[in-house]
Structures are given as C-alpha cells and as structure tokens.
C-alpha atoms as a PDB file:
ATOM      1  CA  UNK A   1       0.000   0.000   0.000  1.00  0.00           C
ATOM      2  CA  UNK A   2       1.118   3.314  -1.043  1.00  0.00           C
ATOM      3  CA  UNK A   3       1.795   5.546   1.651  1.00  0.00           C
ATOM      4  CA  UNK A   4       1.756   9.310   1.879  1.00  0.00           C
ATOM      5  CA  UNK A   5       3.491  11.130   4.276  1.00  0.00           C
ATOM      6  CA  UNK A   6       3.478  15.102   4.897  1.00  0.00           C
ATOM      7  CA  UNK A   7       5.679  16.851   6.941  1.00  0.00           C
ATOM      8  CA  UNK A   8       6.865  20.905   7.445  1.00  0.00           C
ATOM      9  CA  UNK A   9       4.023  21.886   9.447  1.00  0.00           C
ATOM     10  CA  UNK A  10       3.850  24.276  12.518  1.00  0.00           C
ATOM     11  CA  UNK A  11       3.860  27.490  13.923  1.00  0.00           C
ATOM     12  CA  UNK A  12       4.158  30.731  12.628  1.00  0.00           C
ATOM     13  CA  UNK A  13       2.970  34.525  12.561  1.00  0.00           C
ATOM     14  CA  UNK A  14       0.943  36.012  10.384  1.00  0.00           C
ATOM     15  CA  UNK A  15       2.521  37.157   6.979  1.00  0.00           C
ATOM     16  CA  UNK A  16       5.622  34.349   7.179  1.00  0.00           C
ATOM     17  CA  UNK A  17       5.979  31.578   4.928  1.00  0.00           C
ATOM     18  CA  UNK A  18       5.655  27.643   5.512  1.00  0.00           C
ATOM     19  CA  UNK A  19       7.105  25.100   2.993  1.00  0.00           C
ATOM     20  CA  UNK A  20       4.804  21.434   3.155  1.00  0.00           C
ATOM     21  CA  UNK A  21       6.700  18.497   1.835  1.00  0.00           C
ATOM     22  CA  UNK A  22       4.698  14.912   1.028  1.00  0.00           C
ATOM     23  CA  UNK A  23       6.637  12.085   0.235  1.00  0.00           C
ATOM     24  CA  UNK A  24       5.015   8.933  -1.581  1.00  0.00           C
ATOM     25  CA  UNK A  25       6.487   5.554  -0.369  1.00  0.00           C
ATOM     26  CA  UNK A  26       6.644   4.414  -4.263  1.00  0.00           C
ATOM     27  CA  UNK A  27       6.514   5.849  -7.286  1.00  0.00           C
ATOM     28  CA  UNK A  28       2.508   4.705  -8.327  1.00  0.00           C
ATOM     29  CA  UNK A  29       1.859   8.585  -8.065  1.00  0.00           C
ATOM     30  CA  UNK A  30       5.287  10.046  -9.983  1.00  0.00           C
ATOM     31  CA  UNK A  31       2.746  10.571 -13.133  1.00  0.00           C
ATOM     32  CA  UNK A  32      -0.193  11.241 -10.732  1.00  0.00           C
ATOM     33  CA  UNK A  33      -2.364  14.590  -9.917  1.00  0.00           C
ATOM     34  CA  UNK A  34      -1.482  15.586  -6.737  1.00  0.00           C
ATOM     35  CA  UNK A  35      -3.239  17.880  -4.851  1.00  0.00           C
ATOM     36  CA  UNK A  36      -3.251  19.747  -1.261  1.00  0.00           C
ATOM     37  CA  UNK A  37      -6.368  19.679   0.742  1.00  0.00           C
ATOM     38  CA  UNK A  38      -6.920  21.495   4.048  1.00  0.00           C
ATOM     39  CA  UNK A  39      -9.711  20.874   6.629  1.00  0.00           C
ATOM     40  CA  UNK A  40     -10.240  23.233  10.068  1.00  0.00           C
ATOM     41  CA  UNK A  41     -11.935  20.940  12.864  1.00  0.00           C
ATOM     42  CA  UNK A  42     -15.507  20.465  12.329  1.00  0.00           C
ATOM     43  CA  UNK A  43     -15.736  21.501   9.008  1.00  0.00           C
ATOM     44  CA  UNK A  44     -15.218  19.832   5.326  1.00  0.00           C
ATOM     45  CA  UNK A  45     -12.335  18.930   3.709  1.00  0.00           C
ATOM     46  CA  UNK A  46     -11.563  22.191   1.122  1.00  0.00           C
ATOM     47  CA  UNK A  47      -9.751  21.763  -1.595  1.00  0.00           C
ATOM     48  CA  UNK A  48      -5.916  24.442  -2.439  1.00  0.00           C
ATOM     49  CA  UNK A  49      -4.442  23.394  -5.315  1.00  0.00           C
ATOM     50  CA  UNK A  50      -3.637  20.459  -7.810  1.00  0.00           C
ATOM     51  CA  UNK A  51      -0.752  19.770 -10.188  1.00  0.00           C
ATOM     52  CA  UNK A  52      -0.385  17.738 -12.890  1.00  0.00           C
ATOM     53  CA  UNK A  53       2.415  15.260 -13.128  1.00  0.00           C
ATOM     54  CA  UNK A  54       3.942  17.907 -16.121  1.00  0.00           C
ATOM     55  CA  UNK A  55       3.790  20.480 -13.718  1.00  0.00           C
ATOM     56  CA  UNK A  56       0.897  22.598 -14.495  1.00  0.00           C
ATOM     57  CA  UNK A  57      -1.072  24.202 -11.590  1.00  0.00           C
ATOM     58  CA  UNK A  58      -4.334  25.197 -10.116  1.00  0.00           C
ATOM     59  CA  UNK A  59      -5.575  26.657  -7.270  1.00  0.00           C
ATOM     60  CA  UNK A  60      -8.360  27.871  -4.956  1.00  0.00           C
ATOM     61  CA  UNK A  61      -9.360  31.829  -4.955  1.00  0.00           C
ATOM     62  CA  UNK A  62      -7.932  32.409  -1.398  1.00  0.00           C
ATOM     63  CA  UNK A  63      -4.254  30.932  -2.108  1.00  0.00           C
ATOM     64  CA  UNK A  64      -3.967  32.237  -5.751  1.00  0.00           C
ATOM     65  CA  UNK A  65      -0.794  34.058  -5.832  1.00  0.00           C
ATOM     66  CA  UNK A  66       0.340  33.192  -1.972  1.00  0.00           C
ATOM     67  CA  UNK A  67       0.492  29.253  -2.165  1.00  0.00           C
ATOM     68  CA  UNK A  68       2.552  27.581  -4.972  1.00  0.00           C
ATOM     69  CA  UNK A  69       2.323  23.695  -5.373  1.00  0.00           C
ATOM     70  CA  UNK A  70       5.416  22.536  -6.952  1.00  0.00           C
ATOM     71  CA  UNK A  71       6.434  18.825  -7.393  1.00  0.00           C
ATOM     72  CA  UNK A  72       9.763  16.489  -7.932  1.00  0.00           C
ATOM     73  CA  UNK A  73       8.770  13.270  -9.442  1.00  0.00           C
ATOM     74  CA  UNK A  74      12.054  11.526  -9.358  1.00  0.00           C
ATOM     75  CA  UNK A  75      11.743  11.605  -5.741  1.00  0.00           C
ATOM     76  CA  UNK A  76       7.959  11.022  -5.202  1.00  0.00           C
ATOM     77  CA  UNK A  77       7.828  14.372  -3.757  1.00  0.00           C
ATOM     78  CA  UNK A  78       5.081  16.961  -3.706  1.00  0.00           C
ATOM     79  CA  UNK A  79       5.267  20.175  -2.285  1.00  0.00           C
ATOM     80  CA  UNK A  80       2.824  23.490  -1.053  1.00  0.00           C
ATOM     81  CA  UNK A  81       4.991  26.524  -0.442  1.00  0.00           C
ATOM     82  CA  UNK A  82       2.795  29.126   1.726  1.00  0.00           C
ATOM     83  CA  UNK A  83       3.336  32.862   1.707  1.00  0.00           C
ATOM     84  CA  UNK A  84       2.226  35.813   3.292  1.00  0.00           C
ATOM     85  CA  UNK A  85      -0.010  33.374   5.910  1.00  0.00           C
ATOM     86  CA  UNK A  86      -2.866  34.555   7.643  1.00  0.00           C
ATOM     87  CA  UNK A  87      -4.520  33.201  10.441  1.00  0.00           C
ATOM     88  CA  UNK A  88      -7.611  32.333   8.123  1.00  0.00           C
ATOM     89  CA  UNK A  89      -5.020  30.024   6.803  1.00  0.00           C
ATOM     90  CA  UNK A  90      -4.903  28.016  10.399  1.00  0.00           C
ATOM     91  CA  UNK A  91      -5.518  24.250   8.983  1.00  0.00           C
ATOM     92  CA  UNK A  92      -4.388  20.558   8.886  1.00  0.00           C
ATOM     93  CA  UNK A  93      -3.276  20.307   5.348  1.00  0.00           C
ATOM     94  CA  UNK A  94      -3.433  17.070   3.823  1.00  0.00           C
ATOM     95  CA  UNK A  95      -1.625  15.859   0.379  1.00  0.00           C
ATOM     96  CA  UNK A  96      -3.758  13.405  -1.845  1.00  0.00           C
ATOM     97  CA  UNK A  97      -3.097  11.408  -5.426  1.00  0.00           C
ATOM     98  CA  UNK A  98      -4.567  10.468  -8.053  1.00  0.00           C
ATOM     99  CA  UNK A  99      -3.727   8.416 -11.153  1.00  0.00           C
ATOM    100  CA  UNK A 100      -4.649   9.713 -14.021  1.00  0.00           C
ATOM    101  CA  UNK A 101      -5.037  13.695 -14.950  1.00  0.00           C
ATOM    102  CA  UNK A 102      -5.872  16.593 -12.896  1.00  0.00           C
ATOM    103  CA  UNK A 103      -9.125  16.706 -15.011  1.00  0.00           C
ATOM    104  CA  UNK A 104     -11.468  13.542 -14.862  1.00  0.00           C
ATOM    105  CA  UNK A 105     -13.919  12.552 -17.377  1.00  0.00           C
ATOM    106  CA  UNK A 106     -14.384  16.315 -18.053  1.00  0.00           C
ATOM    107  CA  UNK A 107     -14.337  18.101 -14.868  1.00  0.00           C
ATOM    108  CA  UNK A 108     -11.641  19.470 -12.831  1.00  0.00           C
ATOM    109  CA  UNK A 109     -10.786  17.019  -9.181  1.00  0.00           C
ATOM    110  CA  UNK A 110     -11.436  19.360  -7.177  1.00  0.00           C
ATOM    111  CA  UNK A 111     -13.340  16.864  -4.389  1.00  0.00           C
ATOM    112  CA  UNK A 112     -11.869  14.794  -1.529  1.00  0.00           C
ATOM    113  CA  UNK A 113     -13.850  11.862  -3.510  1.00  0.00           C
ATOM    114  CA  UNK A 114     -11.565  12.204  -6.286  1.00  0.00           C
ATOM    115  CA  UNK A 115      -8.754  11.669  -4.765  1.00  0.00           C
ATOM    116  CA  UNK A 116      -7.477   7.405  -4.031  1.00  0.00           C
ATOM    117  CA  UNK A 117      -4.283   7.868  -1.435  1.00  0.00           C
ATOM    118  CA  UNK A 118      -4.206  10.545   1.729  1.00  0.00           C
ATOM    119  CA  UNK A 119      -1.736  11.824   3.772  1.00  0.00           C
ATOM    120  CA  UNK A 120      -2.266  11.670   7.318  1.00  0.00           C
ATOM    121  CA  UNK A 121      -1.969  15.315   7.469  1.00  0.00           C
ATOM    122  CA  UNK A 122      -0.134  18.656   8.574  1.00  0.00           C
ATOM    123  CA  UNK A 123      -1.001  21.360  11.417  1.00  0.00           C
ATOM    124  CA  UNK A 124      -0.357  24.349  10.359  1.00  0.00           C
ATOM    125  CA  UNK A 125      -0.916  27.190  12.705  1.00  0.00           C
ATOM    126  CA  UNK A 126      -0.399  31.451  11.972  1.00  0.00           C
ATOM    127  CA  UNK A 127      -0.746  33.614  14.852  1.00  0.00           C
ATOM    128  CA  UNK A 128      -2.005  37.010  14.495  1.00  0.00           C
END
C-alpha cells in the first residue's frame, strides 16, 4: 500500500511563509495529480491546489498568488509553499493522489472523492 506522508508543518505569525513536503512511499503517483487539501476541525475537507504530473497548476481563490504547489517526481515528492499566511489560513493540510489527470472525465478534481491515497496530514498554525 502506497503511503503518503506530509511533513513541514507548525507554527508561525501572520505574513511568514511555511514550505509542506509529502513524500510517496513508491513511485505509483510520480505521473499522478497531486493535490493539497486542508480541513479546520468540524468543518469539510476544502480543496488548495492540484498539479499535474507535467507540472501545471491550479488553485483555490484564497491561495492564488500566496500558495505555490510545486512537485519532484524523481523523488515522489510533492510540495505546497505558503506565503504571506494569515490566520484564516490556520488548517491541517493534507496531500492526496490520483492516477490519471488533474481533469477527470471532463471536470476538474477538485473533491476529496476524487482523490485514491491521503496523507495523514499537517497542522499548520499562523498567529495574528
């Protein structure tokens, strides 16, 4: 079983940066969509950004031009650099694959459903 781990999490005041890494135990996902997810407690899983194993990228309105997913497939790695944090921004952030595209039978995977292999997640924290 593939395994996803994140790590690069933690603490820090508003306006820094955070760097998330998430390292896949094989390659099954080097040609994958990968995607960060972030979920506050109690609420849904929301979807930040995807990226396609060429390197193309989307994202969510509220991390368009502060987050930038990036991606290394010779190592398996995936990553989520995080600027200009706010505490709105406060979430566990997750890392999830796909195989296949980014877009799936005609629509963007945007959804936690679309996604086959999960992290176990990420705090990240920005103080006011």
């Amino acid at each position: 079983q593939v395994q996803l781990v994140e790590s690069g999490g933690g603490s820090v005041q508003a306006g820094g940066s955070l760097r998330l890494s998430c390292v896949a135990s094989t390659n099954t996902y080097s040609r994958a969509c990968m995607a960060w997810f972030r979920q506050a407690l109690g609420e849904e899983r929301a979807w930040v950004g995807n990226i396609e194993a060429d390197g193309s990228t989307t994202y969510a309105d509220s991390v368009k031009g502060r987050f930038t997913i990036s991606r290394d497939n010779a190592k398996n790695s995936l990553f989520l650099q995080m600027d200009s944090l706010t505490p709105e921004d406060t979430d566990m952030y997750y890392c999830a694959a796909a195989r296949g595209g980014c877009v799936f039978r005609g629509r963007p995977r945007r959804w936690p459903f679309d996604f086959e292999a999960w992290g176990q997640g990420t705090q990240v924290t920005v103080s006011a």
